[in-house]
N, C-alpha and C. Protein backbone atom coordinates (compact mmCIF):
# COMPACT_ATOMS: atom_id res chain seq x y z
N UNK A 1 -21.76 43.82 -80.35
CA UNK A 1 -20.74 44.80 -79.98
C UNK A 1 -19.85 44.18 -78.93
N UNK A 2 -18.86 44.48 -78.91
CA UNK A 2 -17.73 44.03 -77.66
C UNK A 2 -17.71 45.09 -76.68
N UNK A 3 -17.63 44.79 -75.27
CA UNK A 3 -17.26 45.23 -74.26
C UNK A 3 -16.15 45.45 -73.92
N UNK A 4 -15.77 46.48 -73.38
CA UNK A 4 -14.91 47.40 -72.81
C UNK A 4 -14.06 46.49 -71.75
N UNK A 5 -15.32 46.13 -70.67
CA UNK A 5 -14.58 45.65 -69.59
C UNK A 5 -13.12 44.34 -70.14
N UNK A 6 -12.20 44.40 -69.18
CA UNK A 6 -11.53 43.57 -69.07
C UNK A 6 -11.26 42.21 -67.82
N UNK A 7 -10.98 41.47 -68.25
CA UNK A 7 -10.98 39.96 -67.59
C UNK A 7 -9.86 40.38 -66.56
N UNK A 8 -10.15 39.48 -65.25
CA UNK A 8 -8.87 39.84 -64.36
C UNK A 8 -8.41 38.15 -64.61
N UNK A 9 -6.82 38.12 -64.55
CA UNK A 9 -6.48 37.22 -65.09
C UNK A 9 -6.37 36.14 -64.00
N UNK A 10 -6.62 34.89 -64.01
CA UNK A 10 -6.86 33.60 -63.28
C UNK A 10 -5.43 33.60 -61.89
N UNK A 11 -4.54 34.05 -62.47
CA UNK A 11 -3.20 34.37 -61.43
C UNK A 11 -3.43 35.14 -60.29
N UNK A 12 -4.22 36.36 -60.77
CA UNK A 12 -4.26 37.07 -59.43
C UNK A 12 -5.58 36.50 -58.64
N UNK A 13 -6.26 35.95 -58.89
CA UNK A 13 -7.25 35.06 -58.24
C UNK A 13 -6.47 34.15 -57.73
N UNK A 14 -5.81 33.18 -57.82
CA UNK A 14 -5.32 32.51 -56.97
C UNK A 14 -3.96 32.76 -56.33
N UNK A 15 -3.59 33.85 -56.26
CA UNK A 15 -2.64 34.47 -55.42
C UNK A 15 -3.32 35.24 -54.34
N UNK A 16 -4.75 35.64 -54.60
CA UNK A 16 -5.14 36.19 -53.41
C UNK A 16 -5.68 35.02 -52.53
N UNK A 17 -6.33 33.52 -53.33
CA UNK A 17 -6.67 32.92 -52.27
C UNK A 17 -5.64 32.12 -51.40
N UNK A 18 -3.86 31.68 -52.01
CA UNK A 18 -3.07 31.55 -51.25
C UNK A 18 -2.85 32.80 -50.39
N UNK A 19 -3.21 33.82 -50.71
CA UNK A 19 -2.77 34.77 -49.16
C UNK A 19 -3.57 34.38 -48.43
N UNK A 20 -5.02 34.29 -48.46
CA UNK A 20 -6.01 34.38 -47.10
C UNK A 20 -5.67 32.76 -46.99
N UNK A 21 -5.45 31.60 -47.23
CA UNK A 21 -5.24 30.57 -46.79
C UNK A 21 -3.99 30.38 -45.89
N UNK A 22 -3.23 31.44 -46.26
CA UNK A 22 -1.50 31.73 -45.08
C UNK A 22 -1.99 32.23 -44.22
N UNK A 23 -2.88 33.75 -44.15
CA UNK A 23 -3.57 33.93 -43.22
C UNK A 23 -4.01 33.49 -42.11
N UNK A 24 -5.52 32.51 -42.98
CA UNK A 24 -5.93 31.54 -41.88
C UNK A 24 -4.63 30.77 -41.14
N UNK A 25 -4.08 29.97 -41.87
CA UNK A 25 -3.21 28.95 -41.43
C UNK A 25 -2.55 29.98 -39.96
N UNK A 26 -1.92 30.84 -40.17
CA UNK A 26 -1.28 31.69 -38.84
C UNK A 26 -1.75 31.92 -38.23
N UNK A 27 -3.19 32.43 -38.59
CA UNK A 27 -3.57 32.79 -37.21
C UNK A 27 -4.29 31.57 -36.19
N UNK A 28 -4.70 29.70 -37.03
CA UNK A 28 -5.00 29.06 -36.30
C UNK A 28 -4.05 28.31 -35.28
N UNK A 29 -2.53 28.68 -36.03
CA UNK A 29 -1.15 27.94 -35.42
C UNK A 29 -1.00 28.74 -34.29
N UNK A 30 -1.35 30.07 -34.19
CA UNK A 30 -0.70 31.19 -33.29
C UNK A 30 -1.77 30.92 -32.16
N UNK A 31 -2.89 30.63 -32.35
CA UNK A 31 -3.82 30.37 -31.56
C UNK A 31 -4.19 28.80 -30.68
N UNK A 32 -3.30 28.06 -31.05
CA UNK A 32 -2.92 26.95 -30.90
C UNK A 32 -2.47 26.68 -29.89
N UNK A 33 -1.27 27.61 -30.47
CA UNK A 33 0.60 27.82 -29.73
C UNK A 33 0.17 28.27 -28.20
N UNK A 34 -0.37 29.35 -28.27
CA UNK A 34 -0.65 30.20 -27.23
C UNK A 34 -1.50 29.26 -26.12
N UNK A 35 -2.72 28.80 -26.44
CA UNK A 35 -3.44 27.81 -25.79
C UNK A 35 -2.66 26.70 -25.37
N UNK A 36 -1.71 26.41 -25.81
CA UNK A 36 -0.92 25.02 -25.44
C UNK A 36 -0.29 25.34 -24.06
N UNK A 37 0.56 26.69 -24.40
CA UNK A 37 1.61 27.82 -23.31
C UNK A 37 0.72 27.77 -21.76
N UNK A 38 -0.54 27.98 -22.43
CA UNK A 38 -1.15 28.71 -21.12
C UNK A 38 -1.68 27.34 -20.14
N UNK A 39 -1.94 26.35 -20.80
CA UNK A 39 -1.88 24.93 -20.33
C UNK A 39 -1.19 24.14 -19.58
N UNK A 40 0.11 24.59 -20.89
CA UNK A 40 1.14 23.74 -19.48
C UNK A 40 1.63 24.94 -18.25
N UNK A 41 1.54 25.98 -18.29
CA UNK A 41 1.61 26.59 -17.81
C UNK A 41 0.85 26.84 -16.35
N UNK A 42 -0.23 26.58 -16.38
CA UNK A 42 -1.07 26.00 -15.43
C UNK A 42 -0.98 24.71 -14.47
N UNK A 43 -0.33 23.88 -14.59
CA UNK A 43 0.27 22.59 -14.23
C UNK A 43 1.51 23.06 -13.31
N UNK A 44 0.91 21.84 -12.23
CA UNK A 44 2.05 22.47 -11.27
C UNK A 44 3.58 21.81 -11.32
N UNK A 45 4.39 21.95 -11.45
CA UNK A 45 5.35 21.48 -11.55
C UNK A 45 5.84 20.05 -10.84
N UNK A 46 6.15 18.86 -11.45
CA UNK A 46 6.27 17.68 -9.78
C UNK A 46 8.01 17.49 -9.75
N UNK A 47 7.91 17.41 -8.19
CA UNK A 47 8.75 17.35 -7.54
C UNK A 47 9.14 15.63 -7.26
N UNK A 48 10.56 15.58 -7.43
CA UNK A 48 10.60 14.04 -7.02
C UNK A 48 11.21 14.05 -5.65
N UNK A 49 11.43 15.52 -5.12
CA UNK A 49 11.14 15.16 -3.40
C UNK A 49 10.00 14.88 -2.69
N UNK A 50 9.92 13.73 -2.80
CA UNK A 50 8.43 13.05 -2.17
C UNK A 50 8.56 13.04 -0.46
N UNK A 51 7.84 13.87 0.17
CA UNK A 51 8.45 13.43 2.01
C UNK A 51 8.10 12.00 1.98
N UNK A 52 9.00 11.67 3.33
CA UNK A 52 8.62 9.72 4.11
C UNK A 52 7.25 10.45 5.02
N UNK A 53 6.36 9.10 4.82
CA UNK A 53 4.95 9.32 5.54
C UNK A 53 5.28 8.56 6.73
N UNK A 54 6.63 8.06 7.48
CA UNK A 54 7.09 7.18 8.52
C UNK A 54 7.41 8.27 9.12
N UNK A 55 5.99 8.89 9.65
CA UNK A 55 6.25 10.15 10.79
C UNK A 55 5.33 9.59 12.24
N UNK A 56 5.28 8.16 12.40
CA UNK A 56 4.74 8.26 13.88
C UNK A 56 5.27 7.84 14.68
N UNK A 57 7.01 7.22 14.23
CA UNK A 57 7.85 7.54 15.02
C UNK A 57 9.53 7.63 14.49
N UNK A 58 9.13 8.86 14.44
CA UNK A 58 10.49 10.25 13.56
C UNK A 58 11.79 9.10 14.22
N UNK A 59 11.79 9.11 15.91
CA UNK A 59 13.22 8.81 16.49
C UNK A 59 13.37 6.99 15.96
N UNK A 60 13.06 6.53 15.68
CA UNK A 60 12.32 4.76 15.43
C UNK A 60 12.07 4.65 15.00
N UNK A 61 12.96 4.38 13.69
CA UNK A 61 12.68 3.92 12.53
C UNK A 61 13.24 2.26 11.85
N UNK A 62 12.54 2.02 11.32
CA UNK A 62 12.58 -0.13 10.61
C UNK A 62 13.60 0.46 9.74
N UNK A 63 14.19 -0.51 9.76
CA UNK A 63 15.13 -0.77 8.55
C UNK A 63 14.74 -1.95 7.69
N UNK A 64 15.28 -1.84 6.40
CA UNK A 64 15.20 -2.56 5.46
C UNK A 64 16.06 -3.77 5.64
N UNK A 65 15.42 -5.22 6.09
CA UNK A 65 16.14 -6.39 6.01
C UNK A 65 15.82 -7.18 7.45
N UNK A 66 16.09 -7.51 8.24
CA UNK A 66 16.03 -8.84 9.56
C UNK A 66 15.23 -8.31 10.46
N UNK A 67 14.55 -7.03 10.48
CA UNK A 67 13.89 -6.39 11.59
C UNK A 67 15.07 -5.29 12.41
N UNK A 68 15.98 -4.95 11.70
CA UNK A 68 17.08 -4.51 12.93
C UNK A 68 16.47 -2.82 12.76
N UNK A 69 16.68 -2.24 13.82
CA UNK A 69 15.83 -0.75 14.27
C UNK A 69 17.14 -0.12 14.42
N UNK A 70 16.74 1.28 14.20
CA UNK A 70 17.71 1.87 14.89
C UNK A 70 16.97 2.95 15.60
N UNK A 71 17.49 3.62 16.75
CA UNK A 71 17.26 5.23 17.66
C UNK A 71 18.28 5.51 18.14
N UNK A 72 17.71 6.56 19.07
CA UNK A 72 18.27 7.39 20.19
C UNK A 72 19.12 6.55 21.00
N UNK A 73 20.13 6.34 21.54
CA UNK A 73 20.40 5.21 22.59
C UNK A 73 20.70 5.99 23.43
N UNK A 74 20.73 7.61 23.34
CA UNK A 74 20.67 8.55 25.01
C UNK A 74 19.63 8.66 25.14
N UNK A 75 18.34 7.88 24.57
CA UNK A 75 16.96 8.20 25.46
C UNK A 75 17.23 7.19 26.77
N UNK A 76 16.44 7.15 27.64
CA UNK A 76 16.60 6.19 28.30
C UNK A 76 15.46 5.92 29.03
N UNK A 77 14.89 4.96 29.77
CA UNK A 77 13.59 5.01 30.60
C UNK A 77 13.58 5.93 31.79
N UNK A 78 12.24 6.26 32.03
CA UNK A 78 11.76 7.25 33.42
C UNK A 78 10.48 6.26 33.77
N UNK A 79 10.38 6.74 35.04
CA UNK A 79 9.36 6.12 36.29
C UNK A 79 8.03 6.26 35.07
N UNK A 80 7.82 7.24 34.35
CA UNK A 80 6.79 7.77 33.31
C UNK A 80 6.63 7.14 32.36
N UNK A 81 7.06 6.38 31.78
CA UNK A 81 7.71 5.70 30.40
C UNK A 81 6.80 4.31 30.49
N UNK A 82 5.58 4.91 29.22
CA UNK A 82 4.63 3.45 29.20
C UNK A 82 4.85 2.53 28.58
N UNK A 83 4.96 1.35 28.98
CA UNK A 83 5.02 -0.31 28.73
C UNK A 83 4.31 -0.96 27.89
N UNK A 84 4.55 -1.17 26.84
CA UNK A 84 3.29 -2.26 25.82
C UNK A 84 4.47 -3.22 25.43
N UNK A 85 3.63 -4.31 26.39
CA UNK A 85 3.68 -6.01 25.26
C UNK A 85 2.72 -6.19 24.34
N UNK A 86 3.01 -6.63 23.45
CA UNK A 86 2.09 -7.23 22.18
C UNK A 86 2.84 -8.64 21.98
N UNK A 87 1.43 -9.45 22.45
CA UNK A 87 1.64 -10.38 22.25
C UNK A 87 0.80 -11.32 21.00
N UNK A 88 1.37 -11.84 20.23
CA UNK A 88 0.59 -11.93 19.13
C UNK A 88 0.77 -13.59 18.88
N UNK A 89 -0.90 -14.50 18.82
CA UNK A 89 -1.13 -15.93 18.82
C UNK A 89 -1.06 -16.49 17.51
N UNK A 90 -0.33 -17.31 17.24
CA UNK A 90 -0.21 -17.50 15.83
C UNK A 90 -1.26 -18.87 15.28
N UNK A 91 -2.07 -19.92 16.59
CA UNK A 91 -2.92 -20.53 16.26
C UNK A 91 -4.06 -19.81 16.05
N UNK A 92 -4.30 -18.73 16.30
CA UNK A 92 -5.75 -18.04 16.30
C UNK A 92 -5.74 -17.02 15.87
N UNK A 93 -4.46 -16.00 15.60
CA UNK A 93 -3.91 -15.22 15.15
C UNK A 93 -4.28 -13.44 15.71
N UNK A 94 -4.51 -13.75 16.65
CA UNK A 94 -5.14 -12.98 17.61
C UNK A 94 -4.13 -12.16 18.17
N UNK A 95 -4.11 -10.96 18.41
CA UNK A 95 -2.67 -10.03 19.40
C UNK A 95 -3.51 -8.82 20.43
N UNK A 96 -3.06 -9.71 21.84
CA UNK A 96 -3.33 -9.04 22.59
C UNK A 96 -2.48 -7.91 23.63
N UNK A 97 -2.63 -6.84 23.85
CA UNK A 97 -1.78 -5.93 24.31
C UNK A 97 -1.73 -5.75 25.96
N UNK A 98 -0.77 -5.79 26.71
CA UNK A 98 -0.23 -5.11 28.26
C UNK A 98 0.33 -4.32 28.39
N UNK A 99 -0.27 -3.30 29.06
CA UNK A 99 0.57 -2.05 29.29
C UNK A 99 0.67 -1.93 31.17
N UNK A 100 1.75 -1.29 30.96
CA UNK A 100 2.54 -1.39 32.93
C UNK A 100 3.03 0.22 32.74
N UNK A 101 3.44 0.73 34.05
CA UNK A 101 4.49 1.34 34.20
C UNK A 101 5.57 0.91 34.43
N UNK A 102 6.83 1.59 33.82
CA UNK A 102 8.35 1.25 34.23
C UNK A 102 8.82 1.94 35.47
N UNK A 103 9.01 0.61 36.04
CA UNK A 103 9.19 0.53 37.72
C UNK A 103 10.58 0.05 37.81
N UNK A 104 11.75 0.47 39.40
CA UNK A 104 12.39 -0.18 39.39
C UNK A 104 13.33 -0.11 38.86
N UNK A 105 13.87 -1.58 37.93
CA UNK A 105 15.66 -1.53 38.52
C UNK A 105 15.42 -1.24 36.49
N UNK A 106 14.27 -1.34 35.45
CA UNK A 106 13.74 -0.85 34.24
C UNK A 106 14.33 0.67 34.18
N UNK A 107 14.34 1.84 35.15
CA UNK A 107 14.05 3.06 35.13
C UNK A 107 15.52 3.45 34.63
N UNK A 108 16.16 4.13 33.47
CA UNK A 108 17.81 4.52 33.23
C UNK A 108 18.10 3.44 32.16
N UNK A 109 17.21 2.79 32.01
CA UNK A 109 17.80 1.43 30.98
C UNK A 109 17.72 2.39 29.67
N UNK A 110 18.58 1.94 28.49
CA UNK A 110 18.59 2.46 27.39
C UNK A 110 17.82 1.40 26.30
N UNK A 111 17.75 1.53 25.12
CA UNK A 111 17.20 0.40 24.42
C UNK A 111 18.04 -0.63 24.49
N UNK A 112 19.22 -0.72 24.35
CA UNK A 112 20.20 -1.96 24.12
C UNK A 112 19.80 -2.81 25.54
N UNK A 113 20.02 -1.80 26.32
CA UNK A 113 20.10 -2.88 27.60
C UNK A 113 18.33 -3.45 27.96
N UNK A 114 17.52 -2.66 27.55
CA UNK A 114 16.13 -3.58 27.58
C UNK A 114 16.09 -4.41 26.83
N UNK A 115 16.86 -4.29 26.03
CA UNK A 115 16.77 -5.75 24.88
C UNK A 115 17.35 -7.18 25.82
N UNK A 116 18.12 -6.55 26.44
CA UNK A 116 18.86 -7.84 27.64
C UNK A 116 18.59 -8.18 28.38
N UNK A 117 17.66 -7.44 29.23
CA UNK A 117 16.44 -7.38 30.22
C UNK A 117 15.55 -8.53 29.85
N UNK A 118 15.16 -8.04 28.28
CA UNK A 118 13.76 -8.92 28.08
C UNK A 118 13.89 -9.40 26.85
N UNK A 119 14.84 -10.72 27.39
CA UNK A 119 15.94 -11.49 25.88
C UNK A 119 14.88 -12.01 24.80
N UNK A 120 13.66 -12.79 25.45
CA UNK A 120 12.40 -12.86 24.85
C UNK A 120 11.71 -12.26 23.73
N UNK A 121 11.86 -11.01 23.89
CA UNK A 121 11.24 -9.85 23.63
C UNK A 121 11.86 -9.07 22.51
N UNK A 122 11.09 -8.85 21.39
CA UNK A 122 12.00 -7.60 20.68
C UNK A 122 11.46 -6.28 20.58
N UNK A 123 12.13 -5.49 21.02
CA UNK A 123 11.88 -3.98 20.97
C UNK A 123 11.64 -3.55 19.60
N UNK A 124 9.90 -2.94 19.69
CA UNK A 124 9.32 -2.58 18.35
C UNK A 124 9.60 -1.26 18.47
N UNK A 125 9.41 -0.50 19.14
CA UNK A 125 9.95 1.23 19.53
C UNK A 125 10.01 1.96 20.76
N UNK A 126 10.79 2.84 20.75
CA UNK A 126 11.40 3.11 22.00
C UNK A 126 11.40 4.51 22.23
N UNK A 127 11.20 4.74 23.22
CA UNK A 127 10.93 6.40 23.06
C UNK A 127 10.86 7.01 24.83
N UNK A 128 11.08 8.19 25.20
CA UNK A 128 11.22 8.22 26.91
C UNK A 128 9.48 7.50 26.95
N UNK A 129 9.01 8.32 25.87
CA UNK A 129 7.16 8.31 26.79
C UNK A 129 6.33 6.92 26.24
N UNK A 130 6.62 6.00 25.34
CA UNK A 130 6.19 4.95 25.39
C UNK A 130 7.54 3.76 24.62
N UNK A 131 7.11 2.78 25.36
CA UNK A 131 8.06 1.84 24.73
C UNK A 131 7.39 0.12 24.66
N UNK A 132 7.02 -0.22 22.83
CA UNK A 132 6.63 -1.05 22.29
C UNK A 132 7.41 -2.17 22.24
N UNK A 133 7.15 -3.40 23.19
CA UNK A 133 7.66 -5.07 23.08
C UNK A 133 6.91 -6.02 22.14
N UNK A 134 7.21 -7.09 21.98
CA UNK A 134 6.45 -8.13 20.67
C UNK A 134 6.89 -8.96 20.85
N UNK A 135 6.49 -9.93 20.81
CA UNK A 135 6.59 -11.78 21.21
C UNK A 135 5.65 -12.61 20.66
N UNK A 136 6.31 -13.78 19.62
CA UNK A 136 5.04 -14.55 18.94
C UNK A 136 5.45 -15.90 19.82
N UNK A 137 3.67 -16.07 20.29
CA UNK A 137 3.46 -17.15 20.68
C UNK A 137 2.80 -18.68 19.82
N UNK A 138 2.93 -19.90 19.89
CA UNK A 138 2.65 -20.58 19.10
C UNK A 138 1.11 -21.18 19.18
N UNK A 139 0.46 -21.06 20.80
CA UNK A 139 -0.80 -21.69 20.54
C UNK A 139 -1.90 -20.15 20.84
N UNK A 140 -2.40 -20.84 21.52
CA UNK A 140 -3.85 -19.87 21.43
C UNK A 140 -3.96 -18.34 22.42
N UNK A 141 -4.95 -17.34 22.21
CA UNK A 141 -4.65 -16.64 23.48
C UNK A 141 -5.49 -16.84 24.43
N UNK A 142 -5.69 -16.05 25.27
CA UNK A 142 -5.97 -16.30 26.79
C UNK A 142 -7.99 -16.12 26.23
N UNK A 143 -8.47 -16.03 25.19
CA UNK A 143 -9.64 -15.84 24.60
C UNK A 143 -10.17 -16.97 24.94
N UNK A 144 -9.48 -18.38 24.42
CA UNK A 144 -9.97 -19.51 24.00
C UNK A 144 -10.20 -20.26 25.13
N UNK A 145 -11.37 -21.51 25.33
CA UNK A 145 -11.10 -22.38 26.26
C UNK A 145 -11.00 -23.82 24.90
N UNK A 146 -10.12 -24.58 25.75
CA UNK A 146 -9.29 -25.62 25.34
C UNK A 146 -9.65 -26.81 26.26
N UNK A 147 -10.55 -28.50 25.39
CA UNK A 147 -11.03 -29.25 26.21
C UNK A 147 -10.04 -30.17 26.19
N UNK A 148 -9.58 -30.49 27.33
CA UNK A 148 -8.23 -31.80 26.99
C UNK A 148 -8.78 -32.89 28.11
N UNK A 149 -7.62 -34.03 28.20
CA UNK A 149 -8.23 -34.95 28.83
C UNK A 149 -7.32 -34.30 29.97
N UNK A 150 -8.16 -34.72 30.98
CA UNK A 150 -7.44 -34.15 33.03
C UNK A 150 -7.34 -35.57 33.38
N UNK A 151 -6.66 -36.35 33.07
CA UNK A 151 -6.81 -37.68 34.02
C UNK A 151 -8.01 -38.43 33.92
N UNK A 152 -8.58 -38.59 32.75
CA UNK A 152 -9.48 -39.40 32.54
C UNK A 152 -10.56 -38.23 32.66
N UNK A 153 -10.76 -37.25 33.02
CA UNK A 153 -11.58 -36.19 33.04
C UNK A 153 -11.77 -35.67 31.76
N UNK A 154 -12.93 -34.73 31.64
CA UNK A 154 -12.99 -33.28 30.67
C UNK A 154 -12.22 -32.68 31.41
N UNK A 155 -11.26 -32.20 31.22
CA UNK A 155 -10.69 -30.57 31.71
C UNK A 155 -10.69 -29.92 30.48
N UNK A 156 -11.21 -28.77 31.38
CA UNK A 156 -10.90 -27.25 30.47
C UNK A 156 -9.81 -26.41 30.97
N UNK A 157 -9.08 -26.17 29.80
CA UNK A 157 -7.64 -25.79 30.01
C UNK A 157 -7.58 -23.93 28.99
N UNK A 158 -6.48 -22.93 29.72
CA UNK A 158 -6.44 -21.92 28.98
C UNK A 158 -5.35 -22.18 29.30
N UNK A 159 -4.59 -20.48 28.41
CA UNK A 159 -3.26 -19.94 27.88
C UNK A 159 -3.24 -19.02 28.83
N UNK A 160 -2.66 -18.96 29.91
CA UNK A 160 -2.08 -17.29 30.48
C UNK A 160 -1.52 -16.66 29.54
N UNK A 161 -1.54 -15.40 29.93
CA UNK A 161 -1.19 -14.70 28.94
C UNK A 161 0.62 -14.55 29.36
N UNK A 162 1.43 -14.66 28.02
CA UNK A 162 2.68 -14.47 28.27
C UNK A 162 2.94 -15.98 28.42
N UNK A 163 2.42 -17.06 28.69
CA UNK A 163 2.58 -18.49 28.68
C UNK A 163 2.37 -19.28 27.64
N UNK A 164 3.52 -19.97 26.84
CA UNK A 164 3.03 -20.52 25.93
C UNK A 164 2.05 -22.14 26.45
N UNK A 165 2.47 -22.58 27.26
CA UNK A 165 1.34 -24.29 27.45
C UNK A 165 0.20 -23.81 28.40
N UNK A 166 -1.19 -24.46 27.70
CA UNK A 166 -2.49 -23.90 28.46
C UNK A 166 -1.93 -24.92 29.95
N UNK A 167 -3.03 -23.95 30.98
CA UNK A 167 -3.27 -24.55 32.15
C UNK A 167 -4.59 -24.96 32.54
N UNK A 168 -4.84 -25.76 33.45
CA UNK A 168 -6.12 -26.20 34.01
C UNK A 168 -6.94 -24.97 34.53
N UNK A 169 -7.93 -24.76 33.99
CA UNK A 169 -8.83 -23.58 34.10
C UNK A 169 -10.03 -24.05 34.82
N UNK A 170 -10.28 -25.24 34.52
CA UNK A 170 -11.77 -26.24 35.68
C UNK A 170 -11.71 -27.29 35.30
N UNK A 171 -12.15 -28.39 36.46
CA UNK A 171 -12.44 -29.44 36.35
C UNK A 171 -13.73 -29.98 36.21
N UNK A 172 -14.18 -31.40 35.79
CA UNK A 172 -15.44 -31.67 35.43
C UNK A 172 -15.55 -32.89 36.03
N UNK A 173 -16.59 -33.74 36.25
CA UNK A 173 -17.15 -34.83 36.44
C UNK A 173 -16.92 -36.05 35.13
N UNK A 174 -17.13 -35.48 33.98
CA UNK A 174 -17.36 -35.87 32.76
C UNK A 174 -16.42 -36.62 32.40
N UNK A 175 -16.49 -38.51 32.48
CA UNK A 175 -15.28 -39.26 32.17
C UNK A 175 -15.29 -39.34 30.84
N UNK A 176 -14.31 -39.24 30.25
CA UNK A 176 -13.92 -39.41 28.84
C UNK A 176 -14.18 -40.30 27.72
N UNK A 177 -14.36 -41.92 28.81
CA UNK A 177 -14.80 -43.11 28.52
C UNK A 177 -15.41 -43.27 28.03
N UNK A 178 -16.80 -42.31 28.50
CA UNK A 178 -18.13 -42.65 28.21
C UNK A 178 -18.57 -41.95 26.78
N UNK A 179 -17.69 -40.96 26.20
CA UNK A 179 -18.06 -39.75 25.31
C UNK A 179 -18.13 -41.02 24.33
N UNK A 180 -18.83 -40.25 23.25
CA UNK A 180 -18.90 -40.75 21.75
C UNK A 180 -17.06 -41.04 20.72
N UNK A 181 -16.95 -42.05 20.16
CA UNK A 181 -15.50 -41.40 19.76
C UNK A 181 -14.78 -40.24 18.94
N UNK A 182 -15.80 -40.20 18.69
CA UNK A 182 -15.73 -38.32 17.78
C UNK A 182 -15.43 -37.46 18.98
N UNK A 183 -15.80 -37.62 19.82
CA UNK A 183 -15.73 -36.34 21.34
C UNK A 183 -14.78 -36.93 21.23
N UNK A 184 -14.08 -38.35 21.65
CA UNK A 184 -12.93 -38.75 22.49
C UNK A 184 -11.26 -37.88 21.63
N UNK A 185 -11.72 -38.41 19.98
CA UNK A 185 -10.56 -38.13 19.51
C UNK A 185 -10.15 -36.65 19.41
N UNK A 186 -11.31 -35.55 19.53
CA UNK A 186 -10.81 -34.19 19.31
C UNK A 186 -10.63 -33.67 20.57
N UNK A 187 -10.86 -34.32 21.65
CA UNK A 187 -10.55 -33.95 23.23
C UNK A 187 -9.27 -34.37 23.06
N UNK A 188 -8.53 -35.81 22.94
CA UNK A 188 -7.54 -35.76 22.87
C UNK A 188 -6.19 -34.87 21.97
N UNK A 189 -6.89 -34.08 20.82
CA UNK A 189 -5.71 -33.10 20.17
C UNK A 189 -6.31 -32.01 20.72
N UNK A 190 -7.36 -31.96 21.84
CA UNK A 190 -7.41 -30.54 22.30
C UNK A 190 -8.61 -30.05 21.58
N UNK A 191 -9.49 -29.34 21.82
CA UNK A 191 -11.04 -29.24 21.58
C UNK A 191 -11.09 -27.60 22.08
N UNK A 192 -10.93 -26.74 20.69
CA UNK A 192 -10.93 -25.24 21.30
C UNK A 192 -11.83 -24.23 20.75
N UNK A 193 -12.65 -23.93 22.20
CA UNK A 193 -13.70 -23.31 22.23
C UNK A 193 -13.51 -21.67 22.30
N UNK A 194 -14.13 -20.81 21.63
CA UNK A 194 -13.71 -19.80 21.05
C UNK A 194 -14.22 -18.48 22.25
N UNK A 195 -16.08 -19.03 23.54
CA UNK A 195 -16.22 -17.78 24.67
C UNK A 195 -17.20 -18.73 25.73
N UNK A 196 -17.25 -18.44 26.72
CA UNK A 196 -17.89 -19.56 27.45
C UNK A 196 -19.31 -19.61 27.43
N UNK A 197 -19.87 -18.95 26.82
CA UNK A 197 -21.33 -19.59 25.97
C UNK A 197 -21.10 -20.98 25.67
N UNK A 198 -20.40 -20.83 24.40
CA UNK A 198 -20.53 -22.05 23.85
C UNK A 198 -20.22 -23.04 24.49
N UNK A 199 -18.88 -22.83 25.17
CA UNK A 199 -18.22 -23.78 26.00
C UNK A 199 -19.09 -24.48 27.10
N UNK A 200 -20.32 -23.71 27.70
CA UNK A 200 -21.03 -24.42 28.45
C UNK A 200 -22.38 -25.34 27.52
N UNK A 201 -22.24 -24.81 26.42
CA UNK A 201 -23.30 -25.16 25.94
C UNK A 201 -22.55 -26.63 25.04
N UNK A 202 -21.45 -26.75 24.82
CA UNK A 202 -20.59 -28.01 24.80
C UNK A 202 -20.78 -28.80 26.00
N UNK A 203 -20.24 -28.60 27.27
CA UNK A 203 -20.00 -29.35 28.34
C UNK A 203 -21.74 -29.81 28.63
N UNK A 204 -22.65 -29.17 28.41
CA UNK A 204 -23.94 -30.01 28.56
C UNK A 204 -24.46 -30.76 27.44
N UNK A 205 -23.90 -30.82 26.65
CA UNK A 205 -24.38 -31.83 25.19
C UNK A 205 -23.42 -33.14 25.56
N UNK A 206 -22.14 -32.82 26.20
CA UNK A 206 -21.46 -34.17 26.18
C UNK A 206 -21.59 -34.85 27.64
N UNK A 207 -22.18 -34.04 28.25
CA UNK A 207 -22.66 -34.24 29.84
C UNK A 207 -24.09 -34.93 30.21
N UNK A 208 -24.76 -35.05 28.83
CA UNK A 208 -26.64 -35.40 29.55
C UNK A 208 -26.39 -36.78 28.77
């Protein structure tokens, strides 16, 4: 016997599964979309006003090129106004600092005219309440002892500070003559001892 029922035809079967496949498709795009929004959305916006981190001294600031500075030139010095040399050794590479008060005929000077004051010297920054000097020296600093010949002697010789040629710091007994020639030749370019430990513990090895 034949049945009644009827066949649903192959068309509307696949017209319903292109609907639920548009379906899906929208609602995974819409869900996408939205997640993307809320993402960047979250992100903070950047700014290409970046501040200068050359805030430790606002009035004194480097310029780009020979070292030339610029400031204030109505600041001027007071009796109050602290003093730093930096002096910096370029054989040992060492920089040691002096600080003074500004005393004297210093007190009213502006930057230009301390620059004339202390022709030597270049003004690293300037300010009423401290004011930074700099000077490169070529040999050693006032750290080192330095063995040279004294007149047929050992002398031990230093650097004052602010002086570039060492001076006689002590004399010795110890004729030169007698040293080994390894002692003789590095006494003669100068023999530099780094704290007076060692330095005594030198002068008795070339002494017994």
């Amino acid at each position: 016997m034949f049945s009644n029922k009827r066949r649903k035809p192959k068309g509307v079967l696949i017209f319903i599964l292109v609907g639920i496949l548009l379906l899906a498709s929208g609602y995974i795009y819409g869900y996408l979309f939205t997640k993307k929004s809320v993402i960047n959305n979250g992100r903070p916006e950047q700014s290409d006003n970046i501040p200068s981190q050359n805030t430790l001294f606002p009035s004194y600031n480097e310029m780009e090129g020979d070292g030339v500075y610029e400031t204030d030139t109505d600041q001027t010095i007071t009796k109050d106004t602290r003093l730093k040399f930096l002096h910096i050794y370029k054989r040992c590479g060492h920089e040691v600092v002096e600080e003074s008060t500004a005393e004297g005929s210093l007190v009213g000077l502006n930057v230009h005219e301390l620059e004339q004051y202390y022709g030597d010297w270049d003004v690293i920054y300037f300010s009423v309440e401290e004011v930074l000097l700099m000077q490169h020296f070529q040999g050693y600093c006032p750290k080192h002892y330095i063995i040279m010949d004294n007149n047929g002697y050992v002398g031990i010789y230093k650097n004052k500070l602010g002086k570039e040629q060492p001076e006689l710091f002590r004399e010795t007994s110890i004729p030169i003559n007698i040293l080994p020639e390894d002692f003789k030749r590095q006494i003669r370019g100068g023999l530099v001892v780094d704290d007076e430990y060692h330095l005594d513990l030198l002068l008795e090895d070339i002494g017994s």
